[in-house]
Each structure stands twice: as structure tokens, then as C-alpha cells.
N, C-alpha and C. Protein backbone atom coordinates (compact mmCIF):
# COMPACT_ATOMS: atom_id res chain seq x y z
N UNK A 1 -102.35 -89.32 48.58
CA UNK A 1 -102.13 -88.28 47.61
C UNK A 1 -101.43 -87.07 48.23
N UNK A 2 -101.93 -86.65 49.23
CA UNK A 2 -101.02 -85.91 50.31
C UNK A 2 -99.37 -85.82 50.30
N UNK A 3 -99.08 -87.39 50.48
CA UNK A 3 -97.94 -87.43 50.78
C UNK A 3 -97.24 -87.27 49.15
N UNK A 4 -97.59 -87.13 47.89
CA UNK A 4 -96.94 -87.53 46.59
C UNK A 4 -96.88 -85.81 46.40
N UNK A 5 -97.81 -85.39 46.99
CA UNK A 5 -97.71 -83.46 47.11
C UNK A 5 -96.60 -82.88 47.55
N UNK A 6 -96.41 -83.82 48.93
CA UNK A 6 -95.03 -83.31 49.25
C UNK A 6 -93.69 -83.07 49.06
N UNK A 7 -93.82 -84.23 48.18
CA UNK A 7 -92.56 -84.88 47.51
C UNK A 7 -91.59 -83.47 46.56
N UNK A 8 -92.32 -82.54 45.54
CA UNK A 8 -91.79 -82.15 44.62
C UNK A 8 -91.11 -80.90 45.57
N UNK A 9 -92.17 -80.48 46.74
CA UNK A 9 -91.41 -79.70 47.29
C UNK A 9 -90.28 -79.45 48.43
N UNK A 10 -90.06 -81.12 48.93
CA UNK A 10 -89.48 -81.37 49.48
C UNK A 10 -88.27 -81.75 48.79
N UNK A 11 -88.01 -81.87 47.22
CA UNK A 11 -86.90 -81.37 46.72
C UNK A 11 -86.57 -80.51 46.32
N UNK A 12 -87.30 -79.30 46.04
CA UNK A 12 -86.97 -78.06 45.92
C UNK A 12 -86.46 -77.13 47.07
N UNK A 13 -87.20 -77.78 48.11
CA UNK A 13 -86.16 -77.42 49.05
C UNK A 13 -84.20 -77.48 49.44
N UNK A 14 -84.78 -78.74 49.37
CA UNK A 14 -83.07 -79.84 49.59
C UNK A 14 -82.01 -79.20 48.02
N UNK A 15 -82.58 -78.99 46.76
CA UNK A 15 -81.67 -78.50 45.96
C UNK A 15 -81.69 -77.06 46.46
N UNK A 16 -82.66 -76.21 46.71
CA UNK A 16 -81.96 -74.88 47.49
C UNK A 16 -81.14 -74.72 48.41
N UNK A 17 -80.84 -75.39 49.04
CA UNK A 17 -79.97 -75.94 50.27
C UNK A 17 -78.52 -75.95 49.44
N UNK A 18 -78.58 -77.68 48.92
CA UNK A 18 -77.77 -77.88 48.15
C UNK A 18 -76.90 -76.74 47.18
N UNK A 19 -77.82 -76.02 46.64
CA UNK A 19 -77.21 -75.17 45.80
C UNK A 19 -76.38 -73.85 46.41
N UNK A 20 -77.06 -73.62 47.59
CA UNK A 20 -76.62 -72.40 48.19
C UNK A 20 -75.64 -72.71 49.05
N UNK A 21 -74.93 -73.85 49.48
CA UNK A 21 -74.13 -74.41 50.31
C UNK A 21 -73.00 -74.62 49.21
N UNK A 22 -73.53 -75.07 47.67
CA UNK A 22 -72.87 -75.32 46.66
C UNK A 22 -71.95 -74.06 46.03
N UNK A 23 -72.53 -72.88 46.53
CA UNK A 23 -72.36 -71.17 46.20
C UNK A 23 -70.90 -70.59 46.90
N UNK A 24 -71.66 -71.16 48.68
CA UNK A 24 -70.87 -70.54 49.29
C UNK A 24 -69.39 -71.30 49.95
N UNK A 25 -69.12 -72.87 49.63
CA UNK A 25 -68.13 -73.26 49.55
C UNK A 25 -67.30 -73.04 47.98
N UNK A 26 -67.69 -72.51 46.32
CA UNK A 26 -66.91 -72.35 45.82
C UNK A 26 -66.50 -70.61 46.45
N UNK A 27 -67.05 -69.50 46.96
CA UNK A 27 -66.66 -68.35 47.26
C UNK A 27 -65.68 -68.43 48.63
N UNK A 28 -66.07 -69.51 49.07
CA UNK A 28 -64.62 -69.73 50.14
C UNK A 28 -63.67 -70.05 49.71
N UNK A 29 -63.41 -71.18 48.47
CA UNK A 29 -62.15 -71.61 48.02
C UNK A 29 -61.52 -70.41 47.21
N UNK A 30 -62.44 -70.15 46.54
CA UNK A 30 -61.92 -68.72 45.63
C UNK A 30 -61.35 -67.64 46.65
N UNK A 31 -61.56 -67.53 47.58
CA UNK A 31 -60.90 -66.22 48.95
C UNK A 31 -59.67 -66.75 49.05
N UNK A 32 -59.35 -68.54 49.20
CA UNK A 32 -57.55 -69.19 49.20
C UNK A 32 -56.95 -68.32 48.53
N UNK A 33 -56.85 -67.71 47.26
CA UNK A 33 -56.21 -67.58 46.42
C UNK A 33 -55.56 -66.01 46.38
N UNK A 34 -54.94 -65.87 47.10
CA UNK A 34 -54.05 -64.49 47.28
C UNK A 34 -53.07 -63.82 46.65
N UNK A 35 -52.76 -62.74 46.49
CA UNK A 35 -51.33 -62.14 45.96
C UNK A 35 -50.17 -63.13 46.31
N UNK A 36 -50.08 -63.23 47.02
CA UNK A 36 -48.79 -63.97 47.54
C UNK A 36 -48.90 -64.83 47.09
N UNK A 37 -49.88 -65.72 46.66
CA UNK A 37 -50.03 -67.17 46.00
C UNK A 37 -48.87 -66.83 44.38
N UNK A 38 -49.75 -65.71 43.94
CA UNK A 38 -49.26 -65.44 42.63
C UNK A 38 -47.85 -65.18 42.49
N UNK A 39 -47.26 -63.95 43.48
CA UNK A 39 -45.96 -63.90 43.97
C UNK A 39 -44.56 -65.12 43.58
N UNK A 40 -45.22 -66.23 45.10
CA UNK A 40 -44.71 -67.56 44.95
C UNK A 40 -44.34 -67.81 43.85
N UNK A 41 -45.99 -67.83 42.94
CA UNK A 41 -45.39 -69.04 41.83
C UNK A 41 -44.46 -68.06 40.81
N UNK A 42 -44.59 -67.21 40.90
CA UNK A 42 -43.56 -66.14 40.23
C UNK A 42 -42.05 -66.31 40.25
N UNK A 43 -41.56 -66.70 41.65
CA UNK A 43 -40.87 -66.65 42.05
C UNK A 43 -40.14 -68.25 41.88
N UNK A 44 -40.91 -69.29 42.19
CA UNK A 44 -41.26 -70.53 41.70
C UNK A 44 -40.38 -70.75 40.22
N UNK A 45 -40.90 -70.22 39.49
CA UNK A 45 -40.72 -69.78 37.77
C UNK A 45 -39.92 -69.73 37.55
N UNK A 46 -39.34 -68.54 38.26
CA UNK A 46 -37.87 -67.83 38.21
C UNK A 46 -36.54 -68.53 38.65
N UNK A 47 -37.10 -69.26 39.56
CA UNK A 47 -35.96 -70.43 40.31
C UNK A 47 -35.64 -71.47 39.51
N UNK A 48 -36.85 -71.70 38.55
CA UNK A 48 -36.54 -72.88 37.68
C UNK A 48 -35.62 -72.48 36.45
N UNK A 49 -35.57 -71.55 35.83
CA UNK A 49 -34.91 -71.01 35.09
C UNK A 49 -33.36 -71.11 35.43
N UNK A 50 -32.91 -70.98 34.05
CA UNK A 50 -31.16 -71.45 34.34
C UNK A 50 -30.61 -70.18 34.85
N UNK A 51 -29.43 -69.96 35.58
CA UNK A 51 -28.74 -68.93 35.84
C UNK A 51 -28.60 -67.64 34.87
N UNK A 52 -28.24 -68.08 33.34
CA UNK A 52 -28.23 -67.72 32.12
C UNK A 52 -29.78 -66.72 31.99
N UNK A 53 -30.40 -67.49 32.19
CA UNK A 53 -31.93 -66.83 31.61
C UNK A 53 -33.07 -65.95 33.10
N UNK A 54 -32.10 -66.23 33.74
CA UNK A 54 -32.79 -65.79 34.98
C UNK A 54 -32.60 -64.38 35.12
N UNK A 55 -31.15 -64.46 35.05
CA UNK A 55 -30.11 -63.12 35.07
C UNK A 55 -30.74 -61.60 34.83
N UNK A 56 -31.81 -61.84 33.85
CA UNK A 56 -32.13 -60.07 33.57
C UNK A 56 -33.09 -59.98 34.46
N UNK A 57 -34.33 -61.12 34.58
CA UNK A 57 -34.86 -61.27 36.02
C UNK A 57 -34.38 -60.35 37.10
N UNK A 58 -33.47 -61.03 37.64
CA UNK A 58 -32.99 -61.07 38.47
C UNK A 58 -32.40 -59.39 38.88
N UNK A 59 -31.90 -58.82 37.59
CA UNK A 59 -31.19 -57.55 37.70
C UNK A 59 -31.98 -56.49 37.69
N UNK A 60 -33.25 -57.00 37.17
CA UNK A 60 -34.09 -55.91 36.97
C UNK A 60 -34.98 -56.16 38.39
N UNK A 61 -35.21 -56.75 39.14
CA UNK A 61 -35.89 -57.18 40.60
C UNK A 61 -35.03 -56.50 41.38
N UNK A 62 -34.01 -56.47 41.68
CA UNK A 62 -32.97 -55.18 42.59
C UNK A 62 -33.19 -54.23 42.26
N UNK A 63 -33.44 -53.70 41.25
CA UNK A 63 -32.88 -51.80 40.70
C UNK A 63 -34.15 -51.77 41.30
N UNK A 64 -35.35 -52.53 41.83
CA UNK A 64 -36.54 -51.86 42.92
C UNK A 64 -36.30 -50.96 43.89
């Protein structure tokens, strides 16, 4: 009987674990994600665009 005692809290442990390991690898992936990421794909965007449609883009990014 001992040992069936142990049991419930020996998963409440392992999901605290679990969960808090579960916490702090999504707050690491979320830190990847930088200005410059956003930048890129900005820039990304802009490259795909035809010459035609890029153009005011483009004119208004110099007069910076």
C-alpha cells in the first residue's frame, strides 16, 4: 500500500518538471525572434515585388 502512495506523487512531480522545462524551452524559442528577423522578411517582401510596384518602396526607403 506504501508503494501505490507513492505513485500519485511521483507524478506530480515528473509533470512539474515536465511542465517547467515545457515553460522554459517555449521562452527560449520566443527570444529567436528579433528585429532583424522582421526587417529581413520585410525586405524579403519587397524583393519579391515587381520593379513596377516596388518603386515607391523603394523611393521612399532613401529619402531616410
Amino acid at each position: 500500500m506504501v508503494a501505490v502512495a507513492f505513485l500519485p506523487a511521483t507524478f506530480t512531480v515528473l509533470a512539474c518538471i515536465t511542465g517547467s522545462l515545457l515553460l522554459v524551452l517555449v521562452y527560449l524559442d520566443n527570444r529567436k525572434s528579433r528585429i532583424d528577423d522582421s526587417i529581413n522578411a520585410f525586405r524579403r517582401h519587397i524583393d519579391a515585388l515587381s520593379p513596377e510596384a516596388r518603386r515607391n518602396s523603394v523611393m521612399r526607403d532613401s529619402d531616410d
